[in-house]
Structure formats: structure tokens, C-alpha cells
C-alpha atoms as a PDB file:
ATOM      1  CA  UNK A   1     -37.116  25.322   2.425  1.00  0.00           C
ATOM      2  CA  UNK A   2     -35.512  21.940   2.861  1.00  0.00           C
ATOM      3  CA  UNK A   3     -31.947  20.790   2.571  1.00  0.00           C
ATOM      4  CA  UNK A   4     -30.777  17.703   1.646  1.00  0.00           C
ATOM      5  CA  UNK A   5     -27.103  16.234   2.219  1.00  0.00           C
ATOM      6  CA  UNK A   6     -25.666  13.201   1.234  1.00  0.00           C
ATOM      7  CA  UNK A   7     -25.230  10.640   3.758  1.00  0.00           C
ATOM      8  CA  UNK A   8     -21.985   8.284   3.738  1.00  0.00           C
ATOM      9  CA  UNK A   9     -21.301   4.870   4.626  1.00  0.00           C
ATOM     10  CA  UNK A  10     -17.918   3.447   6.734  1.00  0.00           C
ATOM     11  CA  UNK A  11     -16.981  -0.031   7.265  1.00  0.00           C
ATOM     12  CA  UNK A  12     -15.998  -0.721  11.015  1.00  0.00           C
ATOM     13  CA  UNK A  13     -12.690  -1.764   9.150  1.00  0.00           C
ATOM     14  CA  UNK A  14     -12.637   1.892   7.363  1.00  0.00           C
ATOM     15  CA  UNK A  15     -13.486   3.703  10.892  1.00  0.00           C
ATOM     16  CA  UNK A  16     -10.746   1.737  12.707  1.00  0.00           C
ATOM     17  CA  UNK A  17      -8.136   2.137  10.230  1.00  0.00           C
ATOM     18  CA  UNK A  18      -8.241   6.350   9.955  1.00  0.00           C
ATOM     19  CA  UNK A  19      -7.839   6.050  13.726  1.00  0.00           C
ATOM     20  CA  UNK A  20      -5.193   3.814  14.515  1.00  0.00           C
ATOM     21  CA  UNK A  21      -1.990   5.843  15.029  1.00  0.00           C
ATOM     22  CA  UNK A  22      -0.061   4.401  12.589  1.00  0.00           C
ATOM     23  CA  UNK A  23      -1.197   2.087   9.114  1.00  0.00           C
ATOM     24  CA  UNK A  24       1.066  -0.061   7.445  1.00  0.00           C
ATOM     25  CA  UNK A  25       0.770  -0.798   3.177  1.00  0.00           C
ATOM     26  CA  UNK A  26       2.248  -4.699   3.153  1.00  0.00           C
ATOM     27  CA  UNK A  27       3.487  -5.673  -0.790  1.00  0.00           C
ATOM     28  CA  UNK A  28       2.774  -9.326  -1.073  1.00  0.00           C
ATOM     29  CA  UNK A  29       4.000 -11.914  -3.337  1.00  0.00           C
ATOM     30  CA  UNK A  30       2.261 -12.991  -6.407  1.00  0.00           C
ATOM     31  CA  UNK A  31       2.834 -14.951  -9.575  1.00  0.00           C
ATOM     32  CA  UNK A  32       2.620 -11.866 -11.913  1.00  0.00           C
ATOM     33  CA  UNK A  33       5.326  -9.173 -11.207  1.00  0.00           C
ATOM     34  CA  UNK A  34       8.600  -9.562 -11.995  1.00  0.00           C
ATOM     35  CA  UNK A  35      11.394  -8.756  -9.589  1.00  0.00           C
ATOM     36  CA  UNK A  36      12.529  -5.948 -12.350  1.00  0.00           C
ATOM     37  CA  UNK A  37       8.729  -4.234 -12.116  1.00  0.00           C
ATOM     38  CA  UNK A  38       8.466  -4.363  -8.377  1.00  0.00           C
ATOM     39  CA  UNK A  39      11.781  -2.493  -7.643  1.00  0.00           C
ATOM     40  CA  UNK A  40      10.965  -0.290 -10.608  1.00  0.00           C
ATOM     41  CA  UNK A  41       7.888   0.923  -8.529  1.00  0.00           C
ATOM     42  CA  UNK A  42       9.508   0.951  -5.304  1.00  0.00           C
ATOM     43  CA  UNK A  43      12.157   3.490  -6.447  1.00  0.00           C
ATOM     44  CA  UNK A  44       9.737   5.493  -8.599  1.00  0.00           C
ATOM     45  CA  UNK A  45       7.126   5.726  -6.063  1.00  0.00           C
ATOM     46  CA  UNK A  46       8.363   5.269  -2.557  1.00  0.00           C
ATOM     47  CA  UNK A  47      11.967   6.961  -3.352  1.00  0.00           C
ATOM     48  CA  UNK A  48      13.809   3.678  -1.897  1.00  0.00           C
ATOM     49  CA  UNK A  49      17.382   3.166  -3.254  1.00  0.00           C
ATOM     50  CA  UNK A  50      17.900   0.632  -6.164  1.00  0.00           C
ATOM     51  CA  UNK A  51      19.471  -1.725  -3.083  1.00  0.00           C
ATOM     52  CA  UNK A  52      16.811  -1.136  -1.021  1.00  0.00           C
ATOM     53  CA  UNK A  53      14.022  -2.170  -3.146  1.00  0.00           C
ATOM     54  CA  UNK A  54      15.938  -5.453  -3.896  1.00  0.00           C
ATOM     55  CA  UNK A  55      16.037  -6.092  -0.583  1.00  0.00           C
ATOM     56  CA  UNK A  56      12.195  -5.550   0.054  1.00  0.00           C
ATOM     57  CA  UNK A  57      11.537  -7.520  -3.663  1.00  0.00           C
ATOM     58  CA  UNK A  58      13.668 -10.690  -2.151  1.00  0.00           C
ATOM     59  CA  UNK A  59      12.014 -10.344   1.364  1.00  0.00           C
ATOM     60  CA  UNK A  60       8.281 -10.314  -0.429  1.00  0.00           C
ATOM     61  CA  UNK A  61       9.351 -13.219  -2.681  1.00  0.00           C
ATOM     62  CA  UNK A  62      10.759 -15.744   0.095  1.00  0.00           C
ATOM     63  CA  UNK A  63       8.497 -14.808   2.834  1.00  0.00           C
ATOM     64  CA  UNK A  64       5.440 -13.872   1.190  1.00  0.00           C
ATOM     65  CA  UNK A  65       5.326 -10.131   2.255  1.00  0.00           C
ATOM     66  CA  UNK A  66       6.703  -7.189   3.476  1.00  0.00           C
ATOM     67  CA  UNK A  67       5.597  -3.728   4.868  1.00  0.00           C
ATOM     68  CA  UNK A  68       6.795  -1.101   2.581  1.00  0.00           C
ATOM     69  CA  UNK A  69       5.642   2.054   4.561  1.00  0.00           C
ATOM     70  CA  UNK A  70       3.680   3.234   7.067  1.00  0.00           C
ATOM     71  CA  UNK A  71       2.242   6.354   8.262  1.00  0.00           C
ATOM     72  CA  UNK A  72      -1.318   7.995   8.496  1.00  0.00           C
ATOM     73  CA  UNK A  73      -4.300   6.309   6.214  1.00  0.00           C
ATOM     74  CA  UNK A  74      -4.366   9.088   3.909  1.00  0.00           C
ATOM     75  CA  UNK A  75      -0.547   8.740   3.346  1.00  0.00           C
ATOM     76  CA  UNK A  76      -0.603   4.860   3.283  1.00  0.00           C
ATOM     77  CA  UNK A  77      -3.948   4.955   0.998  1.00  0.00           C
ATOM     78  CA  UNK A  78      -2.413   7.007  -1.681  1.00  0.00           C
ATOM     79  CA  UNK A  79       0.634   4.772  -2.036  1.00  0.00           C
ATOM     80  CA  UNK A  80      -1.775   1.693  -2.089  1.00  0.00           C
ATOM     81  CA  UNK A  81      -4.327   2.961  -5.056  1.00  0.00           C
ATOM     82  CA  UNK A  82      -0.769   4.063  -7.120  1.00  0.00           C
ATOM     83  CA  UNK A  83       0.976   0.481  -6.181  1.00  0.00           C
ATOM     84  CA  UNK A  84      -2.364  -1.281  -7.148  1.00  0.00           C
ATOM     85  CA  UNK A  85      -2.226   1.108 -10.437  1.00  0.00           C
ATOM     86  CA  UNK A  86       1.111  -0.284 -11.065  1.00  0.00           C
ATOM     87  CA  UNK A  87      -0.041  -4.077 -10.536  1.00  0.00           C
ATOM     88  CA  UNK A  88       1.415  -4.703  -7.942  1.00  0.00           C
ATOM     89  CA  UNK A  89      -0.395  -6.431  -4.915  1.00  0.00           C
ATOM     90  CA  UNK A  90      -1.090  -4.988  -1.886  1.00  0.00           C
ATOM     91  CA  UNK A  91      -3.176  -4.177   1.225  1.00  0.00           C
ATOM     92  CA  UNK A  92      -3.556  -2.231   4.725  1.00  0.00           C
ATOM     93  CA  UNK A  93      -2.868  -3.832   7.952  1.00  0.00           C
END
């Protein structure tokens, strides 16, 4: 009788990440959302206040980013695929 598992793959980047204490998911600026859309899926998705998600839309559009949350990689990772699903651009520092 022989068993047979399924072996995955990590990037050093993927190792890293789940165990640093705290991951951040950074919204960056781009040429496709409008201000209206990107506050639309802050409040939806990341329960900010209507202010508060101006304030993060006018940061990411003058200086080119902003960290919108952080937390564990599973937490942050979620947030990213459903951002990303909404068009928006972002990434994990």
C-alpha cells in the first residue's frame, strides 16, 4: 500500500509574509478608478466612514499610495483578492 500526497510550493516572499507579525494591503494610484469607485469600496468593504475613505482616496491620489489595513496575511489577503475583484489596485508590503 502506498500513499501519495500532494506536495506544495512557497515563494521565500509567501513564507516571509505569513510570518511577519503584522502585513499591510497598500491601495495605489492608477489611471482607472474614479475617486467615486474607490471610496465606494472602501466603505463597502473595509467599513471606513464616507470621510474617511475620502481622506485615504485624496492621500492615494497625491502621493501615490496609502496603507488601508493591516493585520495577519490571511486577514490582509482576503481584503486584497476582494479590492483586486473590485479593480482597484493593490499589493502586500
Amino acid at each position: 500500500m502506498s500513499v501519495e500526497t500532494e506536495q506544495e510550493t512557497f515563494t521565500l516572499a509567501e513564507i516571509l509574509a505569513v510570518v511577519k507579525e503584522s502585513n499591510k494591503l497598500i491601495l495605489w494610484n492608477d489611471e482607472t478608478n474614479t475617486f467615486d469607485h474607490v471610496i465606494h469600496c472602501l466603505v463597502k468593504h473595509l467599513q471606513y466612514t464616507e470621510k474617511q475613505a475620502e481622506r485615504i482616496a485624496w492621500k492615494v491620489h497625491t502621493e501615490g499610495k496609502c496603507t488601508v489595513l493591516e493585520g495577519s496575511y490571511t486577514e490582509v489577503e482576503v481584503y486584497r483578492k476582494i479590492l483586486k475583484s473590485e479593480g482597484l489596485t493593490v499589493s502586500l508590503a
